[in-house]
Protein backbone atom coordinates (compact mmCIF):
# COMPACT_ATOMS: atom_id res chain seq x y z
CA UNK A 1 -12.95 25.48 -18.89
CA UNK A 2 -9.90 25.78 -17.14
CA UNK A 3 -11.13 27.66 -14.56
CA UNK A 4 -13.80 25.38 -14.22
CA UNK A 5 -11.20 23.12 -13.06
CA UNK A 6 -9.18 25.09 -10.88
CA UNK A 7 -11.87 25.67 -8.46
CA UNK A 8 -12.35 24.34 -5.05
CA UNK A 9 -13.77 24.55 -2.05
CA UNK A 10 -11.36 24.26 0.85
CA UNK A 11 -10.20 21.09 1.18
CA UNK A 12 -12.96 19.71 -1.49
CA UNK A 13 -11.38 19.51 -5.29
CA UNK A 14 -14.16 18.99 -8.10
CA UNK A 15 -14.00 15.48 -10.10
CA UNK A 16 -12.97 17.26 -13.17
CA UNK A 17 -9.44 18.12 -11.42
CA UNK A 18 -9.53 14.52 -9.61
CA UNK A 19 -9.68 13.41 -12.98
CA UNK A 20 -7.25 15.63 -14.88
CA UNK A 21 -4.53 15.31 -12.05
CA UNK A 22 -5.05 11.36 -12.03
CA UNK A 23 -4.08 11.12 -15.86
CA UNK A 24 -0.20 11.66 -14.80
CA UNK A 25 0.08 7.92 -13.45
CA UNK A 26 -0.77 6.95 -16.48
CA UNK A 27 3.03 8.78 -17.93
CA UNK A 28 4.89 7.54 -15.21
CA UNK A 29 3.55 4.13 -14.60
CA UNK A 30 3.81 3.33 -18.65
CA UNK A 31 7.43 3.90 -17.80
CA UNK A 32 7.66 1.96 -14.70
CA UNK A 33 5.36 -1.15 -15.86
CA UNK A 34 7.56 -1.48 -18.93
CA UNK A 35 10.75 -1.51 -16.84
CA UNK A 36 9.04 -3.93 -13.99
CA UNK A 37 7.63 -6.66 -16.34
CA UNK A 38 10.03 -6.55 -19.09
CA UNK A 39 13.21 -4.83 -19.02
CA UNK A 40 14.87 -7.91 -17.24
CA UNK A 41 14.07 -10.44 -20.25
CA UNK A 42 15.01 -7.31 -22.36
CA UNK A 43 18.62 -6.91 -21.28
CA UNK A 44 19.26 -10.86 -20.84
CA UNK A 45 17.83 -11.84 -24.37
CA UNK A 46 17.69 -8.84 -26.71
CA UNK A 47 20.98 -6.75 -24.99
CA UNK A 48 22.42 -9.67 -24.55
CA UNK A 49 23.97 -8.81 -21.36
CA UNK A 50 24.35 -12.14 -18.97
CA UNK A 51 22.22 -11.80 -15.61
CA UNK A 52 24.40 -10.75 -13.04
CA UNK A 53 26.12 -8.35 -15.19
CA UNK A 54 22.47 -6.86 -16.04
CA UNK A 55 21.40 -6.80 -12.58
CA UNK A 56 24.84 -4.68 -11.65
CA UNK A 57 24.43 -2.42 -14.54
CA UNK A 58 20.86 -1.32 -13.26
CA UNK A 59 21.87 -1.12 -9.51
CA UNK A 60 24.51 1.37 -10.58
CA UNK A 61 22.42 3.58 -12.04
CA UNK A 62 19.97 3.91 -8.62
CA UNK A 63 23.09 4.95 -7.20
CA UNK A 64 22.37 8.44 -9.53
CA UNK A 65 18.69 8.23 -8.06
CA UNK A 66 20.15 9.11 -4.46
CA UNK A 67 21.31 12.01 -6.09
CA UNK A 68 19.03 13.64 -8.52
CA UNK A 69 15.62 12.78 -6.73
CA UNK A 70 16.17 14.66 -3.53
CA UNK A 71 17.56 17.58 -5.88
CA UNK A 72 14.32 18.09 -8.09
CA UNK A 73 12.68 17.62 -4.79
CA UNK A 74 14.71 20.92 -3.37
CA UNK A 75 14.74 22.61 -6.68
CA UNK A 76 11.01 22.82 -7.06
CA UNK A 77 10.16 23.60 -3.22
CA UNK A 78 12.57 26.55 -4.46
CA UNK A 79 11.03 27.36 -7.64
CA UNK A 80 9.24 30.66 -7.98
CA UNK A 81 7.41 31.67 -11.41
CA UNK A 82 3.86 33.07 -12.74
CA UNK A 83 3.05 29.06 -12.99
CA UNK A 84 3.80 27.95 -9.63
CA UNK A 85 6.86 25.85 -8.15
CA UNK A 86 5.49 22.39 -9.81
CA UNK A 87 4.08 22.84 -13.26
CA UNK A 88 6.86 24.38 -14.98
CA UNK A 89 8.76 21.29 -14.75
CA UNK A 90 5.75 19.38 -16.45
CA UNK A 91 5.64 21.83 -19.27
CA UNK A 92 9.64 21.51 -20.40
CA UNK A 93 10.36 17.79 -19.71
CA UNK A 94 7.28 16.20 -20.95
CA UNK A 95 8.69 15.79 -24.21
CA UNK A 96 12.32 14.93 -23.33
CA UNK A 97 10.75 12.25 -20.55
CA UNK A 98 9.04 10.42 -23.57
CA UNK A 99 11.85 10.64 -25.67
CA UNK A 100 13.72 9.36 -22.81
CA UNK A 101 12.00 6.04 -23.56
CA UNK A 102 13.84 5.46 -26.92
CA UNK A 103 16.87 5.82 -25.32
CA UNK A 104 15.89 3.14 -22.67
CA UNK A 105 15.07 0.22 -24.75
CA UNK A 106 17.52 0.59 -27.73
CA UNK A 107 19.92 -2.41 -27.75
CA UNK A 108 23.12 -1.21 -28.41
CA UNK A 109 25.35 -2.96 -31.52
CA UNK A 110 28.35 -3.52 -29.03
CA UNK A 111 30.14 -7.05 -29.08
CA UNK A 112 31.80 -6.27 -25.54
CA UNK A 113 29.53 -7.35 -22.32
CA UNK A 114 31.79 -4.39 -20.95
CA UNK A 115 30.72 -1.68 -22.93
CA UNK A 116 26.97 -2.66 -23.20
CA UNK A 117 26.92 -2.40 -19.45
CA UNK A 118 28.05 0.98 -19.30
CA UNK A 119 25.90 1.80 -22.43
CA UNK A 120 23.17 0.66 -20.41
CA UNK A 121 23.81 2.29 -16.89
CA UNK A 122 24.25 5.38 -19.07
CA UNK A 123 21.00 5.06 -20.47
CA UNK A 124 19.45 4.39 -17.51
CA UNK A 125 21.15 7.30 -15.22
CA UNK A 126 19.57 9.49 -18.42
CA UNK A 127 16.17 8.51 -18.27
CA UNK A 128 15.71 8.13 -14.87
CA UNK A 129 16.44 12.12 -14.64
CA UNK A 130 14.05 13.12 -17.00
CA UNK A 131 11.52 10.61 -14.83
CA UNK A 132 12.40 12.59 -12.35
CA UNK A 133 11.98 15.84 -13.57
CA UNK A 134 8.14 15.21 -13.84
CA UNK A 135 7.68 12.49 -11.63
CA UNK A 136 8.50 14.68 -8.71
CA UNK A 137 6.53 17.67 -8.84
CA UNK A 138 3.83 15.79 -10.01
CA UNK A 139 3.86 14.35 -7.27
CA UNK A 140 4.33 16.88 -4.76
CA UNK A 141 0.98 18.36 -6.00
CA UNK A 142 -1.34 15.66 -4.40
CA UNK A 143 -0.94 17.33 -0.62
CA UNK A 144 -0.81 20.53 -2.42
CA UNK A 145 -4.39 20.45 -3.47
CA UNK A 146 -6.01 19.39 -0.46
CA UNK A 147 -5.42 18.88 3.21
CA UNK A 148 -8.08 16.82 3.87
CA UNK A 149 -7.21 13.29 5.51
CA UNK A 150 -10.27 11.34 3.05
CA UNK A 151 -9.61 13.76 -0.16
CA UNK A 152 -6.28 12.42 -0.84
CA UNK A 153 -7.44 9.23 -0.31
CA UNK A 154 -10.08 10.08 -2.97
CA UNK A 155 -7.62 11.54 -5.71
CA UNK A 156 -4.89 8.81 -4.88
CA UNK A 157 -7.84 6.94 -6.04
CA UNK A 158 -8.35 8.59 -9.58
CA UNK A 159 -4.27 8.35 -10.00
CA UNK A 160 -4.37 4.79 -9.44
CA UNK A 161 -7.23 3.94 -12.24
CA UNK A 162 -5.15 5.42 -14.41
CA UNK A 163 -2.04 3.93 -13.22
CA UNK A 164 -3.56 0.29 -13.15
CA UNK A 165 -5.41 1.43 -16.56
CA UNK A 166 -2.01 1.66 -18.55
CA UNK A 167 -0.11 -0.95 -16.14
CA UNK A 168 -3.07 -3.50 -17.68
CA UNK A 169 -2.66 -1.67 -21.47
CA UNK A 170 1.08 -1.91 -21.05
CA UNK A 171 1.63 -5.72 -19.85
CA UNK A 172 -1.21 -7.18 -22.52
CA UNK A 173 -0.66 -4.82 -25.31
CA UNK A 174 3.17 -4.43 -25.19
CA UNK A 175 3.91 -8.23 -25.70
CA UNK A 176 1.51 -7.85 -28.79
CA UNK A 177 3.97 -5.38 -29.97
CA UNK A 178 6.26 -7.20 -30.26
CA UNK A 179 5.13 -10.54 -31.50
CA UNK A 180 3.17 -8.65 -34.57
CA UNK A 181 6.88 -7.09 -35.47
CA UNK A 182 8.31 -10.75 -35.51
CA UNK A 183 5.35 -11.79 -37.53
CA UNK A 184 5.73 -9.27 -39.84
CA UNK A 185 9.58 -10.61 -40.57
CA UNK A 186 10.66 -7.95 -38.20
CA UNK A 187 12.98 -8.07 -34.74
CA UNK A 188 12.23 -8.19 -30.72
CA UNK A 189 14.06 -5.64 -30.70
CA UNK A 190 12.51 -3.17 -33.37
CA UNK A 191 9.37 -4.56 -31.79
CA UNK A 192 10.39 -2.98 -28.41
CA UNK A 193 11.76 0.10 -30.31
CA UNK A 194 7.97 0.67 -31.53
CA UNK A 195 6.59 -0.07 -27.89
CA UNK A 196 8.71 2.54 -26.66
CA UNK A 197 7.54 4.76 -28.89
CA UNK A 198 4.21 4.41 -29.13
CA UNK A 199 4.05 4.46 -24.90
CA UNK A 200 6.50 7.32 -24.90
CA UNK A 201 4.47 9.31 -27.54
CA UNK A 202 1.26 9.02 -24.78
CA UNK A 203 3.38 9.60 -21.89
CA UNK A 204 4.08 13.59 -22.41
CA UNK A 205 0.29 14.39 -23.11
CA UNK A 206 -0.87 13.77 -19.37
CA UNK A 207 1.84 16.12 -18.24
CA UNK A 208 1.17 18.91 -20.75
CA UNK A 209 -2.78 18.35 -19.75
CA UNK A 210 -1.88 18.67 -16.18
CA UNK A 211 -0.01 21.91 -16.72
CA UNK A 212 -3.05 23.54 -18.52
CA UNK A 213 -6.03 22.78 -16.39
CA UNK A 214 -4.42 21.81 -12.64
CA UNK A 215 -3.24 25.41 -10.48
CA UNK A 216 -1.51 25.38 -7.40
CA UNK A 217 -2.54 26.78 -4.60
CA UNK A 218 -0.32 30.06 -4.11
CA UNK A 219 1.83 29.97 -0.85
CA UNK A 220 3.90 33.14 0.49
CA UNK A 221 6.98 33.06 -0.98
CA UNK A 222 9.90 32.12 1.91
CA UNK A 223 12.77 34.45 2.31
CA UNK A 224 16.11 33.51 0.78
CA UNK A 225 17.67 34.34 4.27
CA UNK A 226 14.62 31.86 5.40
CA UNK A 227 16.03 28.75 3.34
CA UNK A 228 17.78 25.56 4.74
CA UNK A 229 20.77 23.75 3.58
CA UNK A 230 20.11 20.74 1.30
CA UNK A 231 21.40 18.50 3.52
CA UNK A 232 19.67 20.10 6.53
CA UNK A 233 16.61 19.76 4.58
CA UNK A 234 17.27 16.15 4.13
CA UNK A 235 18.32 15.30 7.96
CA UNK A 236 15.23 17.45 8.87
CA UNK A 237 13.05 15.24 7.05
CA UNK A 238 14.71 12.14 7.99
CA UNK A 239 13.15 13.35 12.08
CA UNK A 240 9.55 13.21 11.26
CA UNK A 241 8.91 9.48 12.71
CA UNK A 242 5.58 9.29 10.68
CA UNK A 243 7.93 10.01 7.41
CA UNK A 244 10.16 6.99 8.56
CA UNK A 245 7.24 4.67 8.90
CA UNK A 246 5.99 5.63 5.70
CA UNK A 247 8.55 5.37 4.21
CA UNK A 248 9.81 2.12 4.68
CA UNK A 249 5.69 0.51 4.20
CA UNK A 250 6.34 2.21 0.89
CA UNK A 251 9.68 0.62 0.22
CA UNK A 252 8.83 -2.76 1.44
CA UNK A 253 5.25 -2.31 -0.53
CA UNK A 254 7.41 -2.26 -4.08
CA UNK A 255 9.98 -4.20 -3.92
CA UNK A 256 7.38 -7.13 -3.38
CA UNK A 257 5.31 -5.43 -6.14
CA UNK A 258 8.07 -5.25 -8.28
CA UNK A 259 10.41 -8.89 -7.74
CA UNK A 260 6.62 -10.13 -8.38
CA UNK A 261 5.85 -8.25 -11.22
CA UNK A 262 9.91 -9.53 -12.58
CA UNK A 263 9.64 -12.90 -11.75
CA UNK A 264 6.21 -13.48 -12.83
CA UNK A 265 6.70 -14.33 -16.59
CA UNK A 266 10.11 -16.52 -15.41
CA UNK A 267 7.41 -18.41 -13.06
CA UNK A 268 4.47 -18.94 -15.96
CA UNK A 269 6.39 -19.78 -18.72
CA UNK A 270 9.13 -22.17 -16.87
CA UNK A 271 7.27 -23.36 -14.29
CA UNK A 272 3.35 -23.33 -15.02
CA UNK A 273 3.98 -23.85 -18.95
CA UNK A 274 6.71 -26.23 -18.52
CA UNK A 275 9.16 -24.09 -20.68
CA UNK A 276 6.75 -23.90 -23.71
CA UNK A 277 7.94 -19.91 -24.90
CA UNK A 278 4.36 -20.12 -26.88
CA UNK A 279 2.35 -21.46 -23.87
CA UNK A 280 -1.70 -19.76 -24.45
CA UNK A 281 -4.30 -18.76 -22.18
CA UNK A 282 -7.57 -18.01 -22.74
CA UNK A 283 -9.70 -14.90 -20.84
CA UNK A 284 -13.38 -13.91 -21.72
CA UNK A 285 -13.04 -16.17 -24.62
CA UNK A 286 -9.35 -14.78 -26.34
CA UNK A 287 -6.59 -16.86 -26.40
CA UNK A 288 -3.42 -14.31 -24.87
CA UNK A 289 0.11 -15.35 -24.36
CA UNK A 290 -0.30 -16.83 -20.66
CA UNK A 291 1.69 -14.13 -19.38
CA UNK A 292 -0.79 -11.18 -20.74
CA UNK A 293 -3.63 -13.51 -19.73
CA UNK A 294 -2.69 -13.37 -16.16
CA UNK A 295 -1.79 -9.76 -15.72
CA UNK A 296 -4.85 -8.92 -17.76
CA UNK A 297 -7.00 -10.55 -14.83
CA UNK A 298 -4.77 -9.58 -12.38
CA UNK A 299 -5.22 -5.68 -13.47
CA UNK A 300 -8.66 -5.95 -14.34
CA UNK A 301 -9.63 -6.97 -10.93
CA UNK A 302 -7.30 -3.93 -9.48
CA UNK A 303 -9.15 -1.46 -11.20
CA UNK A 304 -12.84 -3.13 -10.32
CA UNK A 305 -11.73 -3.39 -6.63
CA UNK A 306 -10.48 0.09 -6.38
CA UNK A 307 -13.48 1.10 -4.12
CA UNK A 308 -13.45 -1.83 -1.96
CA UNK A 309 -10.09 -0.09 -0.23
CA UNK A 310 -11.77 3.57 -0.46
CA UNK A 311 -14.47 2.22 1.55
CA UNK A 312 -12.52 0.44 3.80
CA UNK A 313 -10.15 2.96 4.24
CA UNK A 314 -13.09 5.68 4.79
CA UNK A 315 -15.24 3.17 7.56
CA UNK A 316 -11.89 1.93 9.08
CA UNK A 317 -8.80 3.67 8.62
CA UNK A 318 -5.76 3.65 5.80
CA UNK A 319 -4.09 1.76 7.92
CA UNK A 320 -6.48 -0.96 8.89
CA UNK A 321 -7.38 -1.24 5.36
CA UNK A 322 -4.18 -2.08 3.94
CA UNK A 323 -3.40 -4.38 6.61
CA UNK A 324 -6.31 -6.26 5.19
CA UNK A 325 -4.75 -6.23 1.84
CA UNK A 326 -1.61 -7.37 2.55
CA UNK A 327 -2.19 -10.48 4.96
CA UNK A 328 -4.57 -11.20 2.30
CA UNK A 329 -1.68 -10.78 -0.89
CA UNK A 330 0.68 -12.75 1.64
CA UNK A 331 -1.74 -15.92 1.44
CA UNK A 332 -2.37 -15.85 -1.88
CA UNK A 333 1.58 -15.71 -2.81
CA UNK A 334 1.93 -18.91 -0.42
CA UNK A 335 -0.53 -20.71 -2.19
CA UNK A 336 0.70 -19.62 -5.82
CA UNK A 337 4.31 -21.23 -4.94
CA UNK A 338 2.25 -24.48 -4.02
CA UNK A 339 0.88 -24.18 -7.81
CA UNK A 340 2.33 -27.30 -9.91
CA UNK A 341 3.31 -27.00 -12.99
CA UNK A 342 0.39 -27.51 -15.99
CA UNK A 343 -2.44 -26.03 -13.42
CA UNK A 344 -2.90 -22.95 -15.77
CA UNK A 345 -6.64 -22.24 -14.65
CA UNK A 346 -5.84 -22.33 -11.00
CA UNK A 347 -3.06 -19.95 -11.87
CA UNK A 348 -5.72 -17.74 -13.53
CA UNK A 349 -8.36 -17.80 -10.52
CA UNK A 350 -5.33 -16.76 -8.35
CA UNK A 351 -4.60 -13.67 -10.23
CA UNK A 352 -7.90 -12.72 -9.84
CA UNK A 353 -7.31 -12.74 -6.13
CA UNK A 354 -3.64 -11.51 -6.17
CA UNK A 355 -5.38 -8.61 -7.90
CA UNK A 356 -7.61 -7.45 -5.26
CA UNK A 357 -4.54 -7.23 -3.08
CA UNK A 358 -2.54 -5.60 -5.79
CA UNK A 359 -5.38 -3.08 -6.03
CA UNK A 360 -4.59 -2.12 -2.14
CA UNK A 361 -0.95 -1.89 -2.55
CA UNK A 362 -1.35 1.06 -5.21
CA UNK A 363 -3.75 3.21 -3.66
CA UNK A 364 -3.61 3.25 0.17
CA UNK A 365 0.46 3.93 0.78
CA UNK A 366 0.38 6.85 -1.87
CA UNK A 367 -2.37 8.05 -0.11
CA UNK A 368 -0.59 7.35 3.64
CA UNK A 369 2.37 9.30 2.29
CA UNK A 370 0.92 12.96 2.10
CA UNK A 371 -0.24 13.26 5.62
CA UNK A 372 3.26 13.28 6.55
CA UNK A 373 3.59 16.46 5.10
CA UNK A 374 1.99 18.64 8.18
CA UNK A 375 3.44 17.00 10.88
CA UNK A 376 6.70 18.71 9.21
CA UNK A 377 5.10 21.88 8.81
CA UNK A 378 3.91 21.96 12.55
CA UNK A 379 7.54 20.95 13.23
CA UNK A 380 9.15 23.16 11.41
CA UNK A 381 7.14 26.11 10.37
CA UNK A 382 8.07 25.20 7.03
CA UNK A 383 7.13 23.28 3.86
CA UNK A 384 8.93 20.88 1.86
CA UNK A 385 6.75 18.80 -0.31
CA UNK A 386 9.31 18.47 -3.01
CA UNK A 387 12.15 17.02 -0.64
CA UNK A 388 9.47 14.40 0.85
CA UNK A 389 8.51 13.28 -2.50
CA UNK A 390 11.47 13.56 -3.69
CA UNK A 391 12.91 10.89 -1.13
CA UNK A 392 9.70 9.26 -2.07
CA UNK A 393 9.93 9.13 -5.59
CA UNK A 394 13.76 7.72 -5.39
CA UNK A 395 12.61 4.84 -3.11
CA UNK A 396 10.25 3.73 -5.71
CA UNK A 397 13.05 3.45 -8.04
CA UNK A 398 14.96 2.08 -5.75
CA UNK A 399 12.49 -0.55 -5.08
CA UNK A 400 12.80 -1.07 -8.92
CA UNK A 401 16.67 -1.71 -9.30
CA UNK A 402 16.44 -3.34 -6.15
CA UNK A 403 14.07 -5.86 -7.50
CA UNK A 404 16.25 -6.07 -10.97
CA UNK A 405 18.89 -6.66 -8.82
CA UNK A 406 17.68 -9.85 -6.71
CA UNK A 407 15.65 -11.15 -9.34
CA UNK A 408 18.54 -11.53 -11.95
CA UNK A 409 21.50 -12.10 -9.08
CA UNK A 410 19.27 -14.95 -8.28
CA UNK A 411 18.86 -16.34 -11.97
CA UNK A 412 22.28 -16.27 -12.64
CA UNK A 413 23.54 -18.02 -9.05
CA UNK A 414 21.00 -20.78 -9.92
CA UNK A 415 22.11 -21.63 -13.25
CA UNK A 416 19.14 -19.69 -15.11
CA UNK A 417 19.90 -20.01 -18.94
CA UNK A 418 18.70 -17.56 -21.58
CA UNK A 419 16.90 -20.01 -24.58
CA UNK A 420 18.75 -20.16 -28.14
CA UNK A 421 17.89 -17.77 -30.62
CA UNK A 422 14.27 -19.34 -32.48
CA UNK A 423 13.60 -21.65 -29.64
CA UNK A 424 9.87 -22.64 -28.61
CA UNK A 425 10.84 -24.90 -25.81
CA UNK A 426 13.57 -24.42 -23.26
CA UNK A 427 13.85 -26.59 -19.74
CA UNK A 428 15.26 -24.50 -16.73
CA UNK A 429 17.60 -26.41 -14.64
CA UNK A 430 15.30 -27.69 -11.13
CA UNK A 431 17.93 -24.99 -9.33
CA UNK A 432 16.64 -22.04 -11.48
CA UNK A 433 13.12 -23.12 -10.87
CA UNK A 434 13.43 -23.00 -7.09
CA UNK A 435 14.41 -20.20 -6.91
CA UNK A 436 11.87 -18.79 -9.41
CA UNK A 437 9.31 -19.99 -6.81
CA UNK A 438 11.00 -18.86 -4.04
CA UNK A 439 11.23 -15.28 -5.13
CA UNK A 440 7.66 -15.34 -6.56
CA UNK A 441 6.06 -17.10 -3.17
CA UNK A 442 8.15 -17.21 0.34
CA UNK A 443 10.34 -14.52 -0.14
CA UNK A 444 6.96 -11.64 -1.24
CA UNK A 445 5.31 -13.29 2.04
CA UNK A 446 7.99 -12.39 4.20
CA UNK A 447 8.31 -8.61 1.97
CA UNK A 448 4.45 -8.39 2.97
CA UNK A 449 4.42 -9.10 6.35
CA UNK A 450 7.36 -6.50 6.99
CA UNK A 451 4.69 -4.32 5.53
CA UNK A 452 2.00 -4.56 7.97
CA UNK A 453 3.98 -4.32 11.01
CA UNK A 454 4.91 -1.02 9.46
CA UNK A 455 1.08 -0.03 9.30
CA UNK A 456 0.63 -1.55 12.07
CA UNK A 457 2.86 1.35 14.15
CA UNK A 458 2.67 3.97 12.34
CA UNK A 459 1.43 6.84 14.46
CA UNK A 460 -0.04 9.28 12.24
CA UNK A 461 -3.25 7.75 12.64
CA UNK A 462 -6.89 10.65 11.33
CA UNK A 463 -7.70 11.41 14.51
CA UNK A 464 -4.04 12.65 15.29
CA UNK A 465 -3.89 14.11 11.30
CA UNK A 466 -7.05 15.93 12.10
CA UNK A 467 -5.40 17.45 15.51
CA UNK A 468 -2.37 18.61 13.49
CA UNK A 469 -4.25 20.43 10.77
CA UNK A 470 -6.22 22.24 13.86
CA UNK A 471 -3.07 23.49 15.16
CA UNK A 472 -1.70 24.77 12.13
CA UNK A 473 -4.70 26.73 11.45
CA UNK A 474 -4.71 28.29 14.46
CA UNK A 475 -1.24 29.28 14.14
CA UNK A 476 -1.98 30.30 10.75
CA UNK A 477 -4.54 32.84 12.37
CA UNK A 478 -2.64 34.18 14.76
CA UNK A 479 0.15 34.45 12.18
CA UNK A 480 -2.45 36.72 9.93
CA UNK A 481 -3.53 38.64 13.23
CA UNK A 482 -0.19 39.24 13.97
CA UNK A 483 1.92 40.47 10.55
């Protein structure tokens, strides 16, 4: 069997190691969709930490991120064992990285805001690294198994069904959590204690499934006397103009994602429900808590439009095609900020439309990141997979504190207010509810648009991608001609 899945043809990989490969989104975006959607409301009302003093608390903890993601990115280009230079990380921090959620979402029994802070940073510094640790080389795999411009389009695609697949398990299922712990005469926060198990318990098996059925593709082993400097390595990267581009569509890609994906329950409960904490919605016929309701169509619709953007990607270009998806998320964010309050079924149509965007902004920059990876080589002679995506994977934590950070700066500045204990109504002041709709509509236009002027120049374009991997095999021939 598991050679069955190793094989491929140059370029080509088979759909059982599309599939098996694409199961690792669905580890690290159960741990990114739980932090997105709810580890805001999680520090504010279980923690108990007030806003600003949250938001500060996460942003310190990137500041780790600028540390250890570029590391793991070095240490595994560097790695040499019988398993390759990426799986071995997948194999020892599996566990740990689901264990790691635990650790994440336990409120600490501290009275001081000071000490829950640094409890928290702490926490968060701890987890992040073991993210990290698989996050990284699993991600420096995709331009590992195949050159080819379309392929990685193609196996971005199976990593983002699964990544939308638990994103839509995780924001429906999770608030079900915890409401049947409550019912039960429990706590919110045993209830997010068992979500964090139970999503940290199927996090490690992807990993450990990845390690037994995925090989990489063996690669001469590079000379110690051969090796850059970490920081060369870094200011080397930082020179490939396609990486910059990239780079920042990715950055300005997730932070939208993500200030959306934070503010989002603030905006439907406040503003659409009118502060009722119990507000309903019903899809295909179930009444959800409006909040699950909306990213269950939102999701849905992701993972149905999925080859809309393949094909558009395939008859146009990457590029084109997410140009198309933005300008098209851009207008639907305007008109959600127009939304008044009590219009819950035009709320619901627009998630359905939100989502086809959404379903663009996952699949065609992970797949626009890779080809940066031979310009480099053609460069430099060299490859460094793990430094790109390790710069890669920090900026889409970044993009995560980031968001954290606005999104609960801008809360506290307008006078948002956490409801009593037991509550099932609470009124925001009309301050915190501008600026709700601000962050949720204006402000992800403007993040958008930034976007697409990236795509718009970025030069690494398939015709040019194409050229490049010509070159490099003909100085990989006369590098075999010539020993």
């Amino acid at each position: 069997m598991s050679n069955l899945l190793a094989k491929a043809t140059e370029g080509r990989l088979s759909f059982w190691v599309k599939l098996a490969y694409g199961t690792g989104d669905w580890g690290t975006a159960s741990y990114g969709t739980l932090r997105q959607i709810f580890y805001a409301i999680f520090l504010t009302d279980v923690v108990g930490l007030e806003p600003r003093l949250a938001s500060v608390a996460a942003l310190i903890g990137i500041i780790w991120d600028a540390v250890n993601d570029p590391i793991v990115g070095v240490l595994t280009d560097r790695m040499h064992s019988r398993w390759g230079r990426r799986r071995p990380f997948l194999l020892f921090f599996a566990i740990p990285f689901g264990l790691s959620f635990l650790l994440l979402w336990w409120a600490p029994p501290f009275e001081s805001q000071i000490v829950k802070a640094i409890f928290i940073t702490l926490a968060f510094m701890i987890s992040d690294t073991l993210e990290t640790l698989v996050a990284v080389p699993f991600s420096a795999l995709t331009p590992e198994l195949t050159p080819d411009y379309d392929e990685r389009t193609s196996l971005t695609g199976f990593r983002m069904f699964f990544n939308l697949m638990v994103s839509l398990v995780t924001a429906v299922a999770a608030p079900a959590i915890v409401d049947g712990v409550l019912a039960g005469g429990g706590t919110q926060q045993q209830g997010y204690m068992l979500t964090a198990a139970i999503f940290g318990g199927l996090a490690t098996l992807p990993f450990l499934l990845i390690f037994a059925v995925v090989r990489e593709k063996p690669r001469p082993e590079q000379k110690a006397e051969d090796e850059i400097p970490f920081f060369e390595t870094v200011r080397t990267a930082w020179q490939n103009i396609p990486f910059r581009f990239a780079t920042l569509l990715y950055m300005l890609n997730w932070i939208t994602f993500d200030i959306v994906a934070l503010v989002l329950p603030f905006y439907l409960v406040y503003w659409i429900a009118r502060g009722d904490l119990l507000a309903k919605a019903s899809v295909f016929g179930v009444s959800l808590p409006i909040e699950s309701a909306v990213f269950a169509l939102l999701l849905i619709t992701a993972v149905v439009a999925l080859p809309i953007w393949f094909f558009l990607s395939k008859r146009l270009s990457k590029q084109m095609a997410y140009i198309i998806g933005m300008v098209f998320w851009a207008a639907v964010q305007l008109i959600i900020f127009s939304i008044q309050p009590g219009q819950v079924n035009l709320i619901l149509i627009m998630s359905v439309f939100a989502g086809i965007s959404v379903s663009s902004a996952h699949i065609l920059p992970d797949s626009i990141f890779p080809d940066v990876i031979e310009w480099d080589e053609l460069r430099t002679g060299r490859r460094h997979e793990g430094i790109y995506y390790g710069v890669k994977n920090f900026i889409r934590k970044l993009t995560g504190a980031l968001a954290i950070f606005i999104g609960l700066q801008a809360l506290g500045w307008f006078g948002y207010q956490a409801p009593p204990e037991g509550a099932i109504r609470f009124i925001q002041s009309d301050s915190a509810l501008t600026a709700i709709r601000v962050l949720i509509g204006p402000l992800g236009a403007v993040l958008l648009f930034s976007a697409v002027g990236m795509a718009w120049f970025y030069p690494l374009t398939r015709e040019r991608h194409a050229r490049i991997r010509r070159l490099l095999a003909k100085r990989q021939a006369r590098t075999s001609s010539n020993p």
